[in-house]
Protein backbone atom coordinates (compact mmCIF):
# COMPACT_ATOMS: atom_id res chain seq x y z
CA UNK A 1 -113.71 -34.97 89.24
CA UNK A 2 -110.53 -33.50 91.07
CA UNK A 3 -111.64 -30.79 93.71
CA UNK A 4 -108.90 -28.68 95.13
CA UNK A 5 -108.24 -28.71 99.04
CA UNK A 6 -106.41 -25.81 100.42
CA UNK A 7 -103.21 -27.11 102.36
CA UNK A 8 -103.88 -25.56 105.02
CA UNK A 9 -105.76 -27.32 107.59
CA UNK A 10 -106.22 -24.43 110.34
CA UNK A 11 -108.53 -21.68 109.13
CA UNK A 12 -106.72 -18.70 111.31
CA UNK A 13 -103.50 -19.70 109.34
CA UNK A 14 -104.57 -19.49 105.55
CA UNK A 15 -104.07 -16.36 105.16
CA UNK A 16 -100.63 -16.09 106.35
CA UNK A 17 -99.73 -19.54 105.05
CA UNK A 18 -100.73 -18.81 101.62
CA UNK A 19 -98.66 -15.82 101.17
CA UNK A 20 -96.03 -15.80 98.48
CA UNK A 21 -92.67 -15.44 99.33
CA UNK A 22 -92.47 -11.83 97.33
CA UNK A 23 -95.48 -11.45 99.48
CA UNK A 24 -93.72 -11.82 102.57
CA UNK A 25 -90.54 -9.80 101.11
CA UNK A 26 -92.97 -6.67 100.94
CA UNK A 27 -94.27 -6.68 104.06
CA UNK A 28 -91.21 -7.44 105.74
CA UNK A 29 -91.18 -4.08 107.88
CA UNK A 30 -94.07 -4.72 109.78
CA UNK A 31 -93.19 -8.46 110.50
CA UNK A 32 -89.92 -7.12 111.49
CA UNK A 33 -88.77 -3.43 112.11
CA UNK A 34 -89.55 -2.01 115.85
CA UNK A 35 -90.26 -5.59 116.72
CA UNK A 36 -87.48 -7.75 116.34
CA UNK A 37 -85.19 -7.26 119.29
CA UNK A 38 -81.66 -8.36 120.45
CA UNK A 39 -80.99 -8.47 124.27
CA UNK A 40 -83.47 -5.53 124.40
CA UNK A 41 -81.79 -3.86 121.29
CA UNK A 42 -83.40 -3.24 117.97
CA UNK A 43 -81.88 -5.40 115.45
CA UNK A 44 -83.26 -4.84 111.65
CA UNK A 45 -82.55 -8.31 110.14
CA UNK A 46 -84.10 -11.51 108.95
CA UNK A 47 -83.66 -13.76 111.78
CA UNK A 48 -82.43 -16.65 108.79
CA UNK A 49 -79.87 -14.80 107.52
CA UNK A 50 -78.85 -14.20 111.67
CA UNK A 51 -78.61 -17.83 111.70
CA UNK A 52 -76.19 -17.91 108.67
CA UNK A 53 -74.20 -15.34 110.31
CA UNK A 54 -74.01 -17.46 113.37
CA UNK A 55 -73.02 -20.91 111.52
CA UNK A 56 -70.21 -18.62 108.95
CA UNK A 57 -68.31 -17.22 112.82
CA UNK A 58 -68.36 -21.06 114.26
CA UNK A 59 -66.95 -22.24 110.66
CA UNK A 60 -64.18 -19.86 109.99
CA UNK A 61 -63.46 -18.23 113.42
CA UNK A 62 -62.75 -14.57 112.01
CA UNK A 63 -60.05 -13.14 114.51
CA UNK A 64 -62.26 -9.57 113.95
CA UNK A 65 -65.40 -9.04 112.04
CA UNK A 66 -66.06 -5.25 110.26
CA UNK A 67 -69.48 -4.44 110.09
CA UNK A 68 -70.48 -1.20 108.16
CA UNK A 69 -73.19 0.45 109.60
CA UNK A 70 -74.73 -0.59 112.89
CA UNK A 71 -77.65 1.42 114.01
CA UNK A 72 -78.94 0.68 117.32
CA UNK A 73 -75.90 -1.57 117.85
CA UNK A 74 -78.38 -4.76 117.70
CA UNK A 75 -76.33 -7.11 115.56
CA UNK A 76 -73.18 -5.19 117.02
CA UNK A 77 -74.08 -6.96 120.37
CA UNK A 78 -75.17 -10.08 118.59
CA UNK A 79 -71.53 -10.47 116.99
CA UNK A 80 -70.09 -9.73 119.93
CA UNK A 81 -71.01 -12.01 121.62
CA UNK A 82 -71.20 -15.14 119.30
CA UNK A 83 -67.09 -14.44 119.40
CA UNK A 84 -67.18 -14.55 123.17
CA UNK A 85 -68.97 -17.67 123.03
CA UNK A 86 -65.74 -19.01 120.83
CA UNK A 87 -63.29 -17.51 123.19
CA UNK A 88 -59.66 -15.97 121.93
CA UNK A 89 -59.43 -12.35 121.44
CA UNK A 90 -61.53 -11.88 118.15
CA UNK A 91 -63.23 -8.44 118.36
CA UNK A 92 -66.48 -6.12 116.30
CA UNK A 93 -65.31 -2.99 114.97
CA UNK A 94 -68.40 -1.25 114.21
CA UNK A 95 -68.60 1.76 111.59
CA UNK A 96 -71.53 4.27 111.62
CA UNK A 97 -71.85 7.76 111.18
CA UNK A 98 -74.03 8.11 113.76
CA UNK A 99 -74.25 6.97 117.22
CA UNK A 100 -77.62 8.75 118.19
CA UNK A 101 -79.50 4.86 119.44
CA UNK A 102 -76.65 2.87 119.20
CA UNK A 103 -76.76 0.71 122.53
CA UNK A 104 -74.47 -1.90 122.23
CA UNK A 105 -72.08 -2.64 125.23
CA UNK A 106 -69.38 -4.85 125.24
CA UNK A 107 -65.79 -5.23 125.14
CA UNK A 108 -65.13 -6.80 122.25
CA UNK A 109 -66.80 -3.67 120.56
CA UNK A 110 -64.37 -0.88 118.88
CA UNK A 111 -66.79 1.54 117.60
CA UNK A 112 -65.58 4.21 114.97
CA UNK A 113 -67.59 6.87 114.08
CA UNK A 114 -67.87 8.70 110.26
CA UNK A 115 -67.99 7.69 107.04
CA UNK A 116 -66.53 4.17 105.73
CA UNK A 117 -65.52 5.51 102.57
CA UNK A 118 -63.44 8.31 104.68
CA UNK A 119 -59.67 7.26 104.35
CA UNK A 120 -59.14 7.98 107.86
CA UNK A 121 -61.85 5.78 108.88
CA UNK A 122 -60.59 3.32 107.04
CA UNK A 123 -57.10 3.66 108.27
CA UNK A 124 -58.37 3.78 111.58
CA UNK A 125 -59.94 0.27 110.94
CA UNK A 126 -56.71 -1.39 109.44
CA UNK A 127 -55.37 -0.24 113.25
CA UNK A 128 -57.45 -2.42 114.69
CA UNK A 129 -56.86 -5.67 112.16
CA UNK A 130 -53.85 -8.12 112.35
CA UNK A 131 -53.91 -8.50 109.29
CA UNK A 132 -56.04 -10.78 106.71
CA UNK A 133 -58.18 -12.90 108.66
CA UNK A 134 -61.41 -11.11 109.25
CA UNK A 135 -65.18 -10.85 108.05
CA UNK A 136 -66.86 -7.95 106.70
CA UNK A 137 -70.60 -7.65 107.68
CA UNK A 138 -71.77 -4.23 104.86
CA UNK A 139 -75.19 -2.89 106.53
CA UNK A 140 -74.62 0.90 105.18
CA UNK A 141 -74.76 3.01 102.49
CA UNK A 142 -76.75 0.84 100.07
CA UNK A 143 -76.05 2.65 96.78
CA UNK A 144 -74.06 1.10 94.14
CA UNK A 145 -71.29 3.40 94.40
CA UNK A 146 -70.70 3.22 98.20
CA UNK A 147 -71.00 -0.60 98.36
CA UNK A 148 -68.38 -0.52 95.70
CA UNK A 149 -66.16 1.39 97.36
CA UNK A 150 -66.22 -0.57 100.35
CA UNK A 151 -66.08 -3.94 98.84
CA UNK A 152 -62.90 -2.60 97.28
CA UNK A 153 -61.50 -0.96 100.13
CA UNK A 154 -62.11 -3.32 103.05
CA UNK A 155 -62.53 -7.16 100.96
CA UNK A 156 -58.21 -7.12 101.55
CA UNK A 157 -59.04 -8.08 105.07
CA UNK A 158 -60.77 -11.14 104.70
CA UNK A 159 -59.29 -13.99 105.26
CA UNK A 160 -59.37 -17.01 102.51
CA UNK A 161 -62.14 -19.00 103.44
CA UNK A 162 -64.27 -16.46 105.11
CA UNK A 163 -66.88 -13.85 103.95
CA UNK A 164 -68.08 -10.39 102.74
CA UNK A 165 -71.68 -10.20 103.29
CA UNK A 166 -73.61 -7.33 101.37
CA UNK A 167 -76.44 -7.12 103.09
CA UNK A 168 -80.32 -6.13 101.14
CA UNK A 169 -79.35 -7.22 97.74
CA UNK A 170 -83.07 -7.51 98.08
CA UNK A 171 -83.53 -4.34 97.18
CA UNK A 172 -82.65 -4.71 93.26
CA UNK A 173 -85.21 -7.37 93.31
CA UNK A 174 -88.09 -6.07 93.02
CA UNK A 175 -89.26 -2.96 91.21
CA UNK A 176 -89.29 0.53 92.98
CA UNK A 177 -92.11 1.54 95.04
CA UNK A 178 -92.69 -2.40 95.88
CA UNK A 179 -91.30 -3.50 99.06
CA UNK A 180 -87.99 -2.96 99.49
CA UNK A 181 -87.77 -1.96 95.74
CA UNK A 182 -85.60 1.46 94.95
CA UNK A 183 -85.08 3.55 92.35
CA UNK A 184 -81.71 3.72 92.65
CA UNK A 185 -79.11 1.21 91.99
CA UNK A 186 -78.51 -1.20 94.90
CA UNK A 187 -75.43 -3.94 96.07
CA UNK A 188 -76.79 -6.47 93.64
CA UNK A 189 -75.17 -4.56 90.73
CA UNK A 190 -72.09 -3.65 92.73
CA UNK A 191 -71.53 -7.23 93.96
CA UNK A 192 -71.01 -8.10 90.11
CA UNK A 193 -69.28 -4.95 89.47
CA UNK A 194 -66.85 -6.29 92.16
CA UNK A 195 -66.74 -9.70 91.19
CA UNK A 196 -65.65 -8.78 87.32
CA UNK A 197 -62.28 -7.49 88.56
CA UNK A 198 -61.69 -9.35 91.67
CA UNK A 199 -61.42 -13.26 91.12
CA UNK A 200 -60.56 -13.27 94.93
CA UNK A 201 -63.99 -13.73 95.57
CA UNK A 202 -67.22 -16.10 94.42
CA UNK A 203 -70.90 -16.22 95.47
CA UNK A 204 -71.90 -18.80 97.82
CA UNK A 205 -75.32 -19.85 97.04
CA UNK A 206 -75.24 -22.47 100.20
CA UNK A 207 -75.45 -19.36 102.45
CA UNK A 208 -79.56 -18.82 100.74
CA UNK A 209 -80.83 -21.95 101.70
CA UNK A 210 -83.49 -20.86 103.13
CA UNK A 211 -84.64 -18.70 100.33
CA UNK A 212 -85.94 -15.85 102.51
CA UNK A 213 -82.81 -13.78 102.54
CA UNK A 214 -82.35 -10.63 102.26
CA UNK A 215 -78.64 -10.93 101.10
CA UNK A 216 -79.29 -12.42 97.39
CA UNK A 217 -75.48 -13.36 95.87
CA UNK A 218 -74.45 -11.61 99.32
CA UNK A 219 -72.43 -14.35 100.77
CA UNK A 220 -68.92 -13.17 99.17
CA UNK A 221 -66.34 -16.60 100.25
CA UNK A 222 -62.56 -15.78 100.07
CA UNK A 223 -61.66 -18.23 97.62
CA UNK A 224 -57.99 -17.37 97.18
C-alpha cells in the first residue's frame, strides 16, 4: 500500500512550500509591496523579472531605456545604474505624471513629467533618443487602450534585437476580484492587438523562465 509523504521535510515550511503558483500570484502584495526596496527606494516588482531586466541591458546594451511610469523612482535608480555599471553614455528617461515619492537620483536620469500618450511628452522623449537603439520598460497606464497607444507610439525606438516590456500582463490572468485580476481589459489583449499589425515585433517566451512573472507574452524582441 502506497502512503503519500509530503515533500516537504521542515514542518515551518509546508505551508508556504505547498502553495500554488496562482496562490502565490494573489498574494503577491503582501510578499512584496511596502517591502521590497531598492537602495532604500520602494520598487513594486518581482525580483525575477528584475533579474531578466538585468541580463536583457548586459545583452543588448540599449544606448537609452524609456520606462513609462516610475513611481517612487525604485526601478528608475535600478536602471540607472545597471547602465553605469556598462559604462558609455546610455541614459533612463523616466515618464510619470506624478512626481509626489519619486526619489530617484542620478545622472543618467531625464525625468519628464505628464502623460505618455501627450504628444508633447512624447516629442519631448524623441529629444532625448539618438535614434533607434533603445528599450522601452511600460509600468503605467495598464488599460488596453493606453498600453496600445504607447506600444504604437514609442516601439519605433527600439532597436532590432532589443525589447518592449509590458509589464502586469498578469492582470488578464486571472478573473477580477482575484489577485491582481481586473475588470477591465489589461496589456495582455493589447500586446496581441499590437502584434496583429506590427510584424516588427515577436514574444520571447525565454524571458518567463522562471514562470513567476508578472510580464506574461511581455518580453516584446525587435525582430526586424
Amino acid at each position: 500500500m502506497l502512503r503519500f509523504i509530503t515533500p516537504v521535510r521542515v514542518p515551518e515550511y509546508r505551508k508556504a512550500l505547498s502553495q500554488t503558483l496562482a496562490e502565490w500570484e494573489i498574494h503577491l502584495p503582501t510578499y512584496l509591496f511596502d517591502k521590497t526596496h531598492y537602495r532604500g527606494i520602494p520598487i513594486w516588482k518581482n525580483p525575477l523579472d528584475l533579474w531578466i531586466f538585468q541580463e536583457i541591458i548586459h545583452e543588448t546594451k540599449p544606448r537609452f531605456i524609456i520606462e513609462i511610469g516610475s513611481r517612487f523612482g525604485g526601478t528608475t535608480q535600478f536602471l540607472a545604474d545597471l547602465l553605469e555599471l556598462q559604462g558609455g553614455d546610455a541614459i533612463v528617461i523616466s515618464i510619470d505624471i506624478d512626481r509626489n515619492g519619486y526619489r530617484a537620483n542620478h545622472p543618467r536620469i531625464r525625468t519628464i513629467t505628464g502623460s505618455s500618450m501627450e504628444p508633447s511628452v512624447i516629442a519631448q522623449v524623441k529629444s532625448f533618443c539618438t535614434g533607434p537603439g533603445g528599450m522601452v520598460v511600460h509600468d503605467g497606464d495598464h488599460n488596453r487602450r493606453a498600453v496600445l497607444s504607447d506600444l504604437n507610439n514609442y516601439s519605433s525606438l527600439v532597436g532590432i534585437g532589443n525589447y518592449f516590456i509590458v509589464e502586469d500582463g498578469i492582470m488578464d490572468e486571472f478573473w477580477p476580484g482575484r489577485g491582481p485580476g481586473s475588470h477591465c481589459d489589461g496589456p495582455l489583449p493589447a500586446i496581441d492587438d499590437f502584434l496583429e499589425t506590427n510584424q516588427n515585433f515577436a514574444v520571447d517566451s525565454s524571458r518567463e523562465r522562471y514562470v513567476l512573472t508578472e510580464n506574461p507574452k511581455g518580453y516584446l524582441r525587435r525582430i526586424c
